[in-house]
N, C-alpha and C. Protein backbone atom coordinates (compact mmCIF):
# COMPACT_ATOMS: atom_id res chain seq x y z
N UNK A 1 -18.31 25.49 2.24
CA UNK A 1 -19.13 24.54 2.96
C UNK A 1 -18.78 24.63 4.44
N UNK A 2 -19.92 24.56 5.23
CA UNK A 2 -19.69 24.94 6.86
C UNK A 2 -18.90 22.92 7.25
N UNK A 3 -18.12 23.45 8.22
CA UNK A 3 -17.29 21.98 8.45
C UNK A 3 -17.79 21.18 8.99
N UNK A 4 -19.24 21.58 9.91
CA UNK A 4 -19.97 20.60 10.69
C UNK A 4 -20.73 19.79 9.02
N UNK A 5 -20.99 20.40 8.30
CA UNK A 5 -21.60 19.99 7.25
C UNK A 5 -20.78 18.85 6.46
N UNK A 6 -19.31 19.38 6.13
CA UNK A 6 -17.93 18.68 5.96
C UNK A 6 -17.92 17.22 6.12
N UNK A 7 -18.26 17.81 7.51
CA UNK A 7 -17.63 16.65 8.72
C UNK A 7 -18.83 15.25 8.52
N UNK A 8 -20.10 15.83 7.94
CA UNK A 8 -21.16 15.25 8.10
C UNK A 8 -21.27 14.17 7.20
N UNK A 9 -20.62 14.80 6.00
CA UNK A 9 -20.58 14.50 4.64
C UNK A 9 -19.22 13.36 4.44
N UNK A 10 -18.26 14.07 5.11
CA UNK A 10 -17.17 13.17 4.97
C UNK A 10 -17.44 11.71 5.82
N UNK A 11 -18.36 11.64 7.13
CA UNK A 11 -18.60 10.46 7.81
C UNK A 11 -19.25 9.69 6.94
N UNK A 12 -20.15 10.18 5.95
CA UNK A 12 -21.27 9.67 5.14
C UNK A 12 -20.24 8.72 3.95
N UNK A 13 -19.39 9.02 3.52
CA UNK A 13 -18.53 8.80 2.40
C UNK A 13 -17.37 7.75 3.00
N UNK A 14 -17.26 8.05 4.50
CA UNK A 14 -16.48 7.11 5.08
C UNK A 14 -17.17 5.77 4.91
N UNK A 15 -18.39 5.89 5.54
CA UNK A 15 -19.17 4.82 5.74
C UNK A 15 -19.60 3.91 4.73
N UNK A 16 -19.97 4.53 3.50
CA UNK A 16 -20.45 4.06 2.06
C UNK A 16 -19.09 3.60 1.29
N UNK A 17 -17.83 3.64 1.59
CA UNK A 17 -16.43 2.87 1.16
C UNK A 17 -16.28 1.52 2.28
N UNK A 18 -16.55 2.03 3.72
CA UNK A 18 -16.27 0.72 4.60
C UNK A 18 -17.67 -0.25 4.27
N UNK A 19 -18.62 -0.05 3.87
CA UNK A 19 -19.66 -0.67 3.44
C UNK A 19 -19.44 -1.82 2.08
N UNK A 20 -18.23 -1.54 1.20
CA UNK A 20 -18.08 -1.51 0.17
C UNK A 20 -19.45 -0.80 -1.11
N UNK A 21 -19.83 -0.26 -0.56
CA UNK A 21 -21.03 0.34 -1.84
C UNK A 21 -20.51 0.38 -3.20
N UNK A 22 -21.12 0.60 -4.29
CA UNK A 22 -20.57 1.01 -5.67
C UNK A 22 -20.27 2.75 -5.42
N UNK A 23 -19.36 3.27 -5.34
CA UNK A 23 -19.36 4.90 -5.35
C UNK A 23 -18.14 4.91 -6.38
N UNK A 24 -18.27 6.47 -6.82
CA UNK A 24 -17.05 6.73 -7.62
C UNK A 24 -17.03 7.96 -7.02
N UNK A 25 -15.80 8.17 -6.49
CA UNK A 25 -14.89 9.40 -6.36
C UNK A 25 -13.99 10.68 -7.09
N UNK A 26 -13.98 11.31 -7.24
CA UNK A 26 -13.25 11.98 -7.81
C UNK A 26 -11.81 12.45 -7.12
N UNK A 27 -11.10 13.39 -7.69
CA UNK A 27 -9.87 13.75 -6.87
C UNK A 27 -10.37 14.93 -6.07
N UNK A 28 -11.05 15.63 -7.09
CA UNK A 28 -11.62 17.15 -6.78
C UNK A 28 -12.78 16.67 -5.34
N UNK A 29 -13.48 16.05 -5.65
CA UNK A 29 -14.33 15.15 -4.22
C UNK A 29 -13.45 14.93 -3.05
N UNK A 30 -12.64 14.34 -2.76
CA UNK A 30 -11.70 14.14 -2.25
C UNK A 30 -11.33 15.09 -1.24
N UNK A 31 -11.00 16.22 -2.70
CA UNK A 31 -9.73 17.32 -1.58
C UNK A 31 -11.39 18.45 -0.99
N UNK A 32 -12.29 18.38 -1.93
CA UNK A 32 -12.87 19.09 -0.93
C UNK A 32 -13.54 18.64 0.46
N UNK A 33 -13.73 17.19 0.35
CA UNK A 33 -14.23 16.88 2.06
C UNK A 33 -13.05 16.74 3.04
N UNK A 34 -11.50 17.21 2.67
CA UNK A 34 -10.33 17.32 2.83
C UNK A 34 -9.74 16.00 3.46
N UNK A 35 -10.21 14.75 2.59
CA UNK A 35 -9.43 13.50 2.56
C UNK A 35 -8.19 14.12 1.93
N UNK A 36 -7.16 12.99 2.90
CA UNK A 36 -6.30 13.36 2.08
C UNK A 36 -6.15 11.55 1.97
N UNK A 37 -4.51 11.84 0.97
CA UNK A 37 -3.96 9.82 1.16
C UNK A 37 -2.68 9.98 2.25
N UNK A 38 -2.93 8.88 2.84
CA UNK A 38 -1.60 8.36 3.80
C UNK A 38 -0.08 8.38 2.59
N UNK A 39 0.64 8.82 2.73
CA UNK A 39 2.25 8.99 2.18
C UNK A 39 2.59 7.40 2.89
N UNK A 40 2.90 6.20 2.22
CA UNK A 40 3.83 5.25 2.26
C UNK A 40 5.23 5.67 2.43
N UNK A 41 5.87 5.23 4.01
CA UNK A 41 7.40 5.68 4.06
C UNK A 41 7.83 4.52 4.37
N UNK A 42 8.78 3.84 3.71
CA UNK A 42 10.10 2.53 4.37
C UNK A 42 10.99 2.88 4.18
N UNK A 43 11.21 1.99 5.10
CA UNK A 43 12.86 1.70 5.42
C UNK A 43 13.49 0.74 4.37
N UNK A 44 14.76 0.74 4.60
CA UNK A 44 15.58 -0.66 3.76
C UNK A 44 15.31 -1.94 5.15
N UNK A 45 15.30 -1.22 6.03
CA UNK A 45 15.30 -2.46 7.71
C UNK A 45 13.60 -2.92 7.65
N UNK A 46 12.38 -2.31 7.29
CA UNK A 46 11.65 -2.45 6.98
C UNK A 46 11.28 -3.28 6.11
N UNK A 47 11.92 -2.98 4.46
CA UNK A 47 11.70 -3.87 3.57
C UNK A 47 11.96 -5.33 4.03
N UNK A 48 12.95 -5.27 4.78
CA UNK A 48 13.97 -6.58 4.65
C UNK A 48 12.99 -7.20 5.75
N UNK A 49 12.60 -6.70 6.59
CA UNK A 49 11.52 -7.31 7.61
C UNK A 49 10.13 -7.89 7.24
N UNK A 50 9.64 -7.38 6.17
CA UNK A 50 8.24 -7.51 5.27
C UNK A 50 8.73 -8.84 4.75
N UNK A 51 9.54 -8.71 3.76
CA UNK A 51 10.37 -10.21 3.06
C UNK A 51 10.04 -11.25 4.06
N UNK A 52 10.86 -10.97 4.75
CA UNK A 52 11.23 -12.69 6.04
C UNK A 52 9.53 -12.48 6.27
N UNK A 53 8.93 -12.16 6.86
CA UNK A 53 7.44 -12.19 7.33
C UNK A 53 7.18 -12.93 6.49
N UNK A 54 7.29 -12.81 4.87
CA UNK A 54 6.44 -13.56 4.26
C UNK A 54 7.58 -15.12 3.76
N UNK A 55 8.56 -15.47 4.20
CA UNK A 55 9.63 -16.20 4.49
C UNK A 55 9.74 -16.65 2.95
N UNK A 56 10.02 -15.55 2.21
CA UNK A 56 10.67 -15.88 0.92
C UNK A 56 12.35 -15.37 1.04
N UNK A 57 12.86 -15.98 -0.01
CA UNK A 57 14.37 -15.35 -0.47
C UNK A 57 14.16 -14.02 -1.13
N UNK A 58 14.77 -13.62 -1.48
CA UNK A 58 14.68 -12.35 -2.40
C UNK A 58 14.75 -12.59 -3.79
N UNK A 59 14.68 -13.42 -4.10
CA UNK A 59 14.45 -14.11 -5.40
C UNK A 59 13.08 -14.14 -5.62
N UNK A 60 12.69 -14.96 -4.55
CA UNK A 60 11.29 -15.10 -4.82
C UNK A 60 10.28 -14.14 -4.46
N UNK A 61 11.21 -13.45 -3.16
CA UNK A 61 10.04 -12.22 -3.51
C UNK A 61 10.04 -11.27 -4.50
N UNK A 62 11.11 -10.94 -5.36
CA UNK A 62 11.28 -10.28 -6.44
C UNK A 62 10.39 -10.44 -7.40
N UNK A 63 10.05 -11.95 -7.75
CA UNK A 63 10.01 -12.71 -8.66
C UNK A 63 7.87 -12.27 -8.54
N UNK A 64 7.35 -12.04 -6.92
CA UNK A 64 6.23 -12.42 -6.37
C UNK A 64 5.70 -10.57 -6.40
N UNK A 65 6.81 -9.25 -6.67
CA UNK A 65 6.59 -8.48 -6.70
C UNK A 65 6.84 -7.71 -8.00
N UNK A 66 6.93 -8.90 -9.30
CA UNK A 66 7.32 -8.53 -10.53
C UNK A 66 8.29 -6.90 -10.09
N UNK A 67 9.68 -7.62 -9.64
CA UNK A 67 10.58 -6.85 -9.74
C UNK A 67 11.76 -7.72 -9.58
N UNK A 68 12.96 -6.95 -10.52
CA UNK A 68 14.17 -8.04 -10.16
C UNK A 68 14.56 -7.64 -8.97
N UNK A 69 15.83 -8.96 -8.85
CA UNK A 69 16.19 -9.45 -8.14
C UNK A 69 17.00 -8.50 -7.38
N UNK A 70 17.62 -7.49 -8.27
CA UNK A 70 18.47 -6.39 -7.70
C UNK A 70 17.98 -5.44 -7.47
N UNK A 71 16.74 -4.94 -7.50
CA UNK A 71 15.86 -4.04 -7.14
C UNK A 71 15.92 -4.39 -5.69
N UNK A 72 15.35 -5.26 -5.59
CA UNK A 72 15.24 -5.65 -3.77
C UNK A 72 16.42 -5.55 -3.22
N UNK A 73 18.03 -6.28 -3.67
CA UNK A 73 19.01 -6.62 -2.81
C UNK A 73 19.07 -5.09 -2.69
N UNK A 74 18.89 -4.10 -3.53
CA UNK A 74 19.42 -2.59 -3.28
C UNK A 74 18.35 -2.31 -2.18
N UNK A 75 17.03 -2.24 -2.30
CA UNK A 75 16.16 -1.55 -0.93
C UNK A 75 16.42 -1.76 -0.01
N UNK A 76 16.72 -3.23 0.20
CA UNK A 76 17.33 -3.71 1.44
C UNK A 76 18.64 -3.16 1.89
N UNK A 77 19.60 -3.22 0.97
CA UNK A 77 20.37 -2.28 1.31
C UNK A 77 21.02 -0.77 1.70
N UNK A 78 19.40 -0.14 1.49
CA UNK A 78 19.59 0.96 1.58
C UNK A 78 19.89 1.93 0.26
N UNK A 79 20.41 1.38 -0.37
CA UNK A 79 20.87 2.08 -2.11
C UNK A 79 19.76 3.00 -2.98
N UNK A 80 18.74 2.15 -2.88
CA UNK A 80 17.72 2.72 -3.60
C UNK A 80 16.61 2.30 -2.54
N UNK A 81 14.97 3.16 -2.97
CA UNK A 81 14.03 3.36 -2.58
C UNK A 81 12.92 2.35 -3.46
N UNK A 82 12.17 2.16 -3.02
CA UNK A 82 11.06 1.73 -3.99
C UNK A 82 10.06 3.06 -4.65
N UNK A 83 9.61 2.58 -5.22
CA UNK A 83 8.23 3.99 -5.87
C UNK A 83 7.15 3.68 -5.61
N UNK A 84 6.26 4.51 -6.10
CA UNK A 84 4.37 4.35 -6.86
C UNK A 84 4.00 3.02 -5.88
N UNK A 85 3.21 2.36 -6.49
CA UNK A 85 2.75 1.63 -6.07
C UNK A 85 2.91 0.08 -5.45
N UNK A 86 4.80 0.14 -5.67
CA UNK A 86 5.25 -0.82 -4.98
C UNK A 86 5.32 -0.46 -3.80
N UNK A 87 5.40 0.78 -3.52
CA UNK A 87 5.98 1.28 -1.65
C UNK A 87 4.05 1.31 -1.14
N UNK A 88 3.17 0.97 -2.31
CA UNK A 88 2.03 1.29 -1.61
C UNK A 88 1.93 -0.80 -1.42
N UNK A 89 2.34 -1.83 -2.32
CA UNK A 89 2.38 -2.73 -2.20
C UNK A 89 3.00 -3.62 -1.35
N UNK A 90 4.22 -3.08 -0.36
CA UNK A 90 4.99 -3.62 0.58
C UNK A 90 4.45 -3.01 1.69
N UNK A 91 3.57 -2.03 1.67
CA UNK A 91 2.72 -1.96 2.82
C UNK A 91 1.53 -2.64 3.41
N UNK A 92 0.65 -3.10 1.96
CA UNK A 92 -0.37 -4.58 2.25
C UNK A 92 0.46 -5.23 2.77
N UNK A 93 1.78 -5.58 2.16
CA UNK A 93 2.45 -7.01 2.63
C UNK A 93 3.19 -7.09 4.17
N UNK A 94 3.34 -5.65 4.48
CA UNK A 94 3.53 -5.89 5.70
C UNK A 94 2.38 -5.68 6.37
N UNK A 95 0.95 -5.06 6.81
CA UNK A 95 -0.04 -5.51 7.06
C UNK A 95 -1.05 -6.95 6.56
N UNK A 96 -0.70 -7.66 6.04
CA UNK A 96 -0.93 -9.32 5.19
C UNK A 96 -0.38 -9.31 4.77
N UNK A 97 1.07 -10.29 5.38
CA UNK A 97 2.36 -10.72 4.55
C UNK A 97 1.72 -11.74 3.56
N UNK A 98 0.66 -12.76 4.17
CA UNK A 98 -0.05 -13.60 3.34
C UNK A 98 -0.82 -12.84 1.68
N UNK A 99 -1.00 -11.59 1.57
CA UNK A 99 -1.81 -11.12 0.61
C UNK A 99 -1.74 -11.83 -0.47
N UNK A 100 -0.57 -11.91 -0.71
CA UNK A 100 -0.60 -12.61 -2.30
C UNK A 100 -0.08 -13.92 -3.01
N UNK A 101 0.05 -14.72 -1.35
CA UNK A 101 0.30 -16.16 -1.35
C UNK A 101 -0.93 -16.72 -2.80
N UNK A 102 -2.02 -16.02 -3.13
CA UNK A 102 -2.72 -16.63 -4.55
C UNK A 102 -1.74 -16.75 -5.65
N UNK A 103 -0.39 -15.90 -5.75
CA UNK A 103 0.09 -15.59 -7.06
C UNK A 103 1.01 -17.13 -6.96
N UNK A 104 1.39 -17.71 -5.35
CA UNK A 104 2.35 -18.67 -5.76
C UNK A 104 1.24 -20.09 -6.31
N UNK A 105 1.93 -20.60 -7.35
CA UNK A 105 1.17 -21.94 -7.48
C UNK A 105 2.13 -23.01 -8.05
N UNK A 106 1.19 -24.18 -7.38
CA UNK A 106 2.29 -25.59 -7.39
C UNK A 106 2.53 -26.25 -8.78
């Protein structure tokens, strides 16, 4: 496929996701209009910064990221990493620390 064509196609596909349209994607779709995905990278100084933003303990954010309690004290500490779709989930939360203030209830 010529890239002006690419390029034409990929604006078109941009636009019809920021639109919210109904579309379905494929992977193979994807790599050929050569989307790629953003790689999620943190820190432990990071994590620990996302937390306070959203001014929980680590209890409760554990508790708010269905993960224990020692999962977090380690990221924060540097010990361990997060994975999958939690390192993609502490990235909403540090772009809307608020995101998932729905899950707390009184």
């Amino acid at each position: 496929m010529r890239k002006t064509i690419k390029e034409a196609i990929g604006g078109t596909v941009q636009d019809m996701l920021n639109a919210d349209l109904p579309v379905s994607f494929s992977k193979r779709d994807f790599d050929e209009l050569g989307y790629e995905f953003e790689k999620v990278k943190i820190t432990s100084e990071e994590i620990k910064t996302i937390r306070e933003k959203t001014r929980l303990s680590q209890a409760v954010f554990a508790k708010l990221l269905n993960v224990s309690l020692s999962s977090v004290r380690q990221w924060e500490q540097g010990k361990r990493i997060p994975t999958g779709s939690t390192k993609v989930l502490l990235d909403l939360l540090n772009k809307s620390p608020h995101i998932l203030d729905y899950r707390i209830k009184a």
